[in-house]
N, C-alpha and C. Protein backbone atom coordinates (compact mmCIF):
# COMPACT_ATOMS: atom_id res chain seq x y z
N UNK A 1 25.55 -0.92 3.83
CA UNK A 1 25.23 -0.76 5.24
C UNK A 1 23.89 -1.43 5.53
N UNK A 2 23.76 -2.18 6.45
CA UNK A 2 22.87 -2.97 7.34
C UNK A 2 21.52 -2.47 8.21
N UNK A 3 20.87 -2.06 7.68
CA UNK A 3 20.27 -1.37 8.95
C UNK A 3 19.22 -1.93 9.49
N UNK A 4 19.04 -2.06 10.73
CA UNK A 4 17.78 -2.81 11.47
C UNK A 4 16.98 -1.89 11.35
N UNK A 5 15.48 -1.64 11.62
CA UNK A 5 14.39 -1.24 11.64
C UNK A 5 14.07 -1.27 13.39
N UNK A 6 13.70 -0.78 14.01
CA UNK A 6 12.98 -1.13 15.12
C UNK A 6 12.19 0.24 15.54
N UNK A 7 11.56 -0.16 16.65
CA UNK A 7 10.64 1.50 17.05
C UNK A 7 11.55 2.43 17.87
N UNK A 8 12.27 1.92 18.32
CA UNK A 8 13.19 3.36 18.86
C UNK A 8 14.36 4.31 17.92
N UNK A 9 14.80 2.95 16.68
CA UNK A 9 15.45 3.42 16.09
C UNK A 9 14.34 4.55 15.11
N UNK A 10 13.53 3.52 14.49
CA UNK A 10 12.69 4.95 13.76
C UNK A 10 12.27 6.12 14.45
N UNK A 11 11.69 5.81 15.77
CA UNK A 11 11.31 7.06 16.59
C UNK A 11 12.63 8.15 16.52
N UNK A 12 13.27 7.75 17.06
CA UNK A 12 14.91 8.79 17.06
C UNK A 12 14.87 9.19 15.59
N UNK A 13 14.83 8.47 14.73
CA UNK A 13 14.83 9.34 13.45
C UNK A 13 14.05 10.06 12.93
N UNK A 14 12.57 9.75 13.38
CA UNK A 14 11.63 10.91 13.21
C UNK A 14 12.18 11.49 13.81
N UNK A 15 11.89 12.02 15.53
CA UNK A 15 12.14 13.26 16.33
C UNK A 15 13.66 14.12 15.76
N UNK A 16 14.52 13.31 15.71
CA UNK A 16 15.86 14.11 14.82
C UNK A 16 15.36 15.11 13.91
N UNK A 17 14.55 14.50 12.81
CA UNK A 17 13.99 14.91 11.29
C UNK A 17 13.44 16.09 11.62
N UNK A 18 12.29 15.62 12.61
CA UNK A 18 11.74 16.81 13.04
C UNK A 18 12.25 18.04 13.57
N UNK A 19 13.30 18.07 14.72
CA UNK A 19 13.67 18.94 15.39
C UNK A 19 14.45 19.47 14.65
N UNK A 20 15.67 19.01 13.48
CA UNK A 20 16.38 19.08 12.99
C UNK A 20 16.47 20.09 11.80
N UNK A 21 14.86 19.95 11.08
CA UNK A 21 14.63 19.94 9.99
C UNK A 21 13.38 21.59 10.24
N UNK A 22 12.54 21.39 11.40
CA UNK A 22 11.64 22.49 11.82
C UNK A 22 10.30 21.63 11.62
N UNK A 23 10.09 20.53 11.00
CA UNK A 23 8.84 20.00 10.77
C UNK A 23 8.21 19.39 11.82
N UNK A 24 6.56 19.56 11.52
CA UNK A 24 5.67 18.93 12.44
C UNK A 24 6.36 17.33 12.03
N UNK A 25 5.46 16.35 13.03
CA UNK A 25 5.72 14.75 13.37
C UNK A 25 5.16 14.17 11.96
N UNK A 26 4.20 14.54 11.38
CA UNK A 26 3.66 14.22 9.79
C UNK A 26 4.29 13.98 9.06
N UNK A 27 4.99 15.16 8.70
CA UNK A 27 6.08 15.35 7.68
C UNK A 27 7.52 14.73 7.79
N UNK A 28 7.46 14.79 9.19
CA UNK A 28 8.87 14.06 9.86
C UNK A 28 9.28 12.49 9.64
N UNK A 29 7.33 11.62 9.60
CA UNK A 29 7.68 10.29 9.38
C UNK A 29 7.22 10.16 7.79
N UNK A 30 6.61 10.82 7.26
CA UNK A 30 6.73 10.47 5.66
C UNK A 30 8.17 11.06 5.24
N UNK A 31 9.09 11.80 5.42
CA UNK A 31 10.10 11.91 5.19
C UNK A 31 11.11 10.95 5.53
N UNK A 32 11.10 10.56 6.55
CA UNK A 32 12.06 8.85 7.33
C UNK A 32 11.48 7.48 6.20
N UNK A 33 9.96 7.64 5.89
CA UNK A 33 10.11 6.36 5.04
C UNK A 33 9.78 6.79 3.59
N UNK A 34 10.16 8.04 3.33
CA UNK A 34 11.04 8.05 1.64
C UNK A 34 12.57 8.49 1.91
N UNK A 35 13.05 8.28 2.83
CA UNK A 35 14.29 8.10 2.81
C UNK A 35 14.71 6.95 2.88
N UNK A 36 13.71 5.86 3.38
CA UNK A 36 13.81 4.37 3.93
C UNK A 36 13.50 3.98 2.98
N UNK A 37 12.78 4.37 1.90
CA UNK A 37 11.88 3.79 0.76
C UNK A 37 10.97 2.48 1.37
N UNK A 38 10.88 3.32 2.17
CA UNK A 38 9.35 2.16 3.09
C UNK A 38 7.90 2.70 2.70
N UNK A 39 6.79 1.67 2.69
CA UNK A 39 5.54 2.49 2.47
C UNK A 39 4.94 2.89 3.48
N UNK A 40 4.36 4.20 3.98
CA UNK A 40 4.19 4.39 5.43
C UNK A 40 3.20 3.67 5.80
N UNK A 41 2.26 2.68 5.03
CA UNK A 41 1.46 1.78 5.44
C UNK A 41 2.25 0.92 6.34
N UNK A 42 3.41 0.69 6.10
CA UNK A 42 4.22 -0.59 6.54
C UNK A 42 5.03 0.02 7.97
N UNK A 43 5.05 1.40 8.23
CA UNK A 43 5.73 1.54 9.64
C UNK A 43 4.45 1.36 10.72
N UNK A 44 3.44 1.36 11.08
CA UNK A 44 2.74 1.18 12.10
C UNK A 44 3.00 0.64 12.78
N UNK A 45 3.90 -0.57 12.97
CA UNK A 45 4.58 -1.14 13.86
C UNK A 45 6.07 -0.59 14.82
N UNK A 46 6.15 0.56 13.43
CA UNK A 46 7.68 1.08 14.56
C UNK A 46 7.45 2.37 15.28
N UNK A 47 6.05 2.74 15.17
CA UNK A 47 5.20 4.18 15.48
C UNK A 47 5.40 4.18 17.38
N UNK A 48 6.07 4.53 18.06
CA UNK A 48 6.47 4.68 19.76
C UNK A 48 4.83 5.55 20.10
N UNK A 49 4.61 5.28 20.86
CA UNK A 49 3.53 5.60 21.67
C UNK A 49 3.62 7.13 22.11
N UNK A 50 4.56 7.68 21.90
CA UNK A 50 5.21 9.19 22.72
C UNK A 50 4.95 9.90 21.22
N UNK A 51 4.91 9.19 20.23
CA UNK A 51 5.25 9.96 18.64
C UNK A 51 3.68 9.58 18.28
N UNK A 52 2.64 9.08 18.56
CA UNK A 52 1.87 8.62 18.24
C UNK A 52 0.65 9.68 18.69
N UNK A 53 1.14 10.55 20.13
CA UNK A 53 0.38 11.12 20.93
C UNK A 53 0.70 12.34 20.67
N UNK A 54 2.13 12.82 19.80
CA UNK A 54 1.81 13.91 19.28
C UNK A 54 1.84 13.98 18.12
N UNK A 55 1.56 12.78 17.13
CA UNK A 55 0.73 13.55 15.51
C UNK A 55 -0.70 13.15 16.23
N UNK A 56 -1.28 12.41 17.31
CA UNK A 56 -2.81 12.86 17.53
C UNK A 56 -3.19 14.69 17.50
N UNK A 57 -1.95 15.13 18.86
CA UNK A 57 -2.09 16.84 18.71
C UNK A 57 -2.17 17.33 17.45
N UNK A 58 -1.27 17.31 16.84
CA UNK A 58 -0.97 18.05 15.58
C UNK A 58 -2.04 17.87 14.97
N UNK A 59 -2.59 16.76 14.66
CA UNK A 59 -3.70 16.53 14.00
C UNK A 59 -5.28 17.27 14.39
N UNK A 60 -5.19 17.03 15.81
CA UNK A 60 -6.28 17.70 16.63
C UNK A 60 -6.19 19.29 16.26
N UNK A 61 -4.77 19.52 16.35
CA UNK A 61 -4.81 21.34 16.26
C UNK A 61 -5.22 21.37 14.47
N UNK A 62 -5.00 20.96 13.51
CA UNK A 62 -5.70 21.13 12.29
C UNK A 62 -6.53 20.73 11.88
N UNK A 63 -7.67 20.28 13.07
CA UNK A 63 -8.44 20.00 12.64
C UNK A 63 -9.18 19.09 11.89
N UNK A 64 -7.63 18.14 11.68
CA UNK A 64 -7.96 16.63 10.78
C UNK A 64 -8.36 15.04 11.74
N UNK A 65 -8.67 15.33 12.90
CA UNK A 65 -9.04 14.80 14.56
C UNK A 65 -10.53 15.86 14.82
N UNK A 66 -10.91 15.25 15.72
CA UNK A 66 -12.07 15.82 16.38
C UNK A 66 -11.48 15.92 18.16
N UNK A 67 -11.17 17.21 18.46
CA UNK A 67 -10.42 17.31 19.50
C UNK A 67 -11.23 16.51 20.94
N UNK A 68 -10.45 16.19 21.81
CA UNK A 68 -10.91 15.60 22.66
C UNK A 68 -11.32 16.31 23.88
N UNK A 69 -12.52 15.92 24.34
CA UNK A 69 -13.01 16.86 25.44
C UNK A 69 -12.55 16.25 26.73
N UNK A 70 -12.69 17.27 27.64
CA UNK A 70 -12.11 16.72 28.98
C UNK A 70 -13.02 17.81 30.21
N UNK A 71 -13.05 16.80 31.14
CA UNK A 71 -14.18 17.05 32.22
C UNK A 71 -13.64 18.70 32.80
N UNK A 72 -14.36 19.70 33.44
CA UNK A 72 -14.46 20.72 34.23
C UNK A 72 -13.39 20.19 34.98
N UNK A 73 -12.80 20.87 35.86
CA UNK A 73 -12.48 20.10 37.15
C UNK A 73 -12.63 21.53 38.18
């Protein structure tokens, strides 16, 4: 079997993994590329902007980010 690579296709397979599976977005894309036997150095290019903004959260909520401040309003 043939499979293309692209960012929607990996995105859909993270979020699947994730929802599927119970895991945060972390675990979701190191799991997609040892199933891909890809090095996750090498997906940064198929990383969607929507999946990108929540391992920032995830990251922010543990503390491995410096959370971002935001004005009074």
């Amino acid at each position: 079997m043939i499979f293309e690579l692209n960012e929607n296709s990996f995105s859909k397979m993270v979020e699947e993994k994730a929802k599927k599976n119970g895991l945060d977005f972390m675990m979701a894309v190191l799991d997609v590329c040892e199933e891909l036997q890809v090095e996750p150095e090498a997906i940064s290019k198929f990383i969607s902007k929507p999946i990108v903004e929540k391992l920032e959260v995830e990251a922010m909520d543990q503390n491995m980010l410096p959370k971002k401040t935001s004005l009074p309003v």
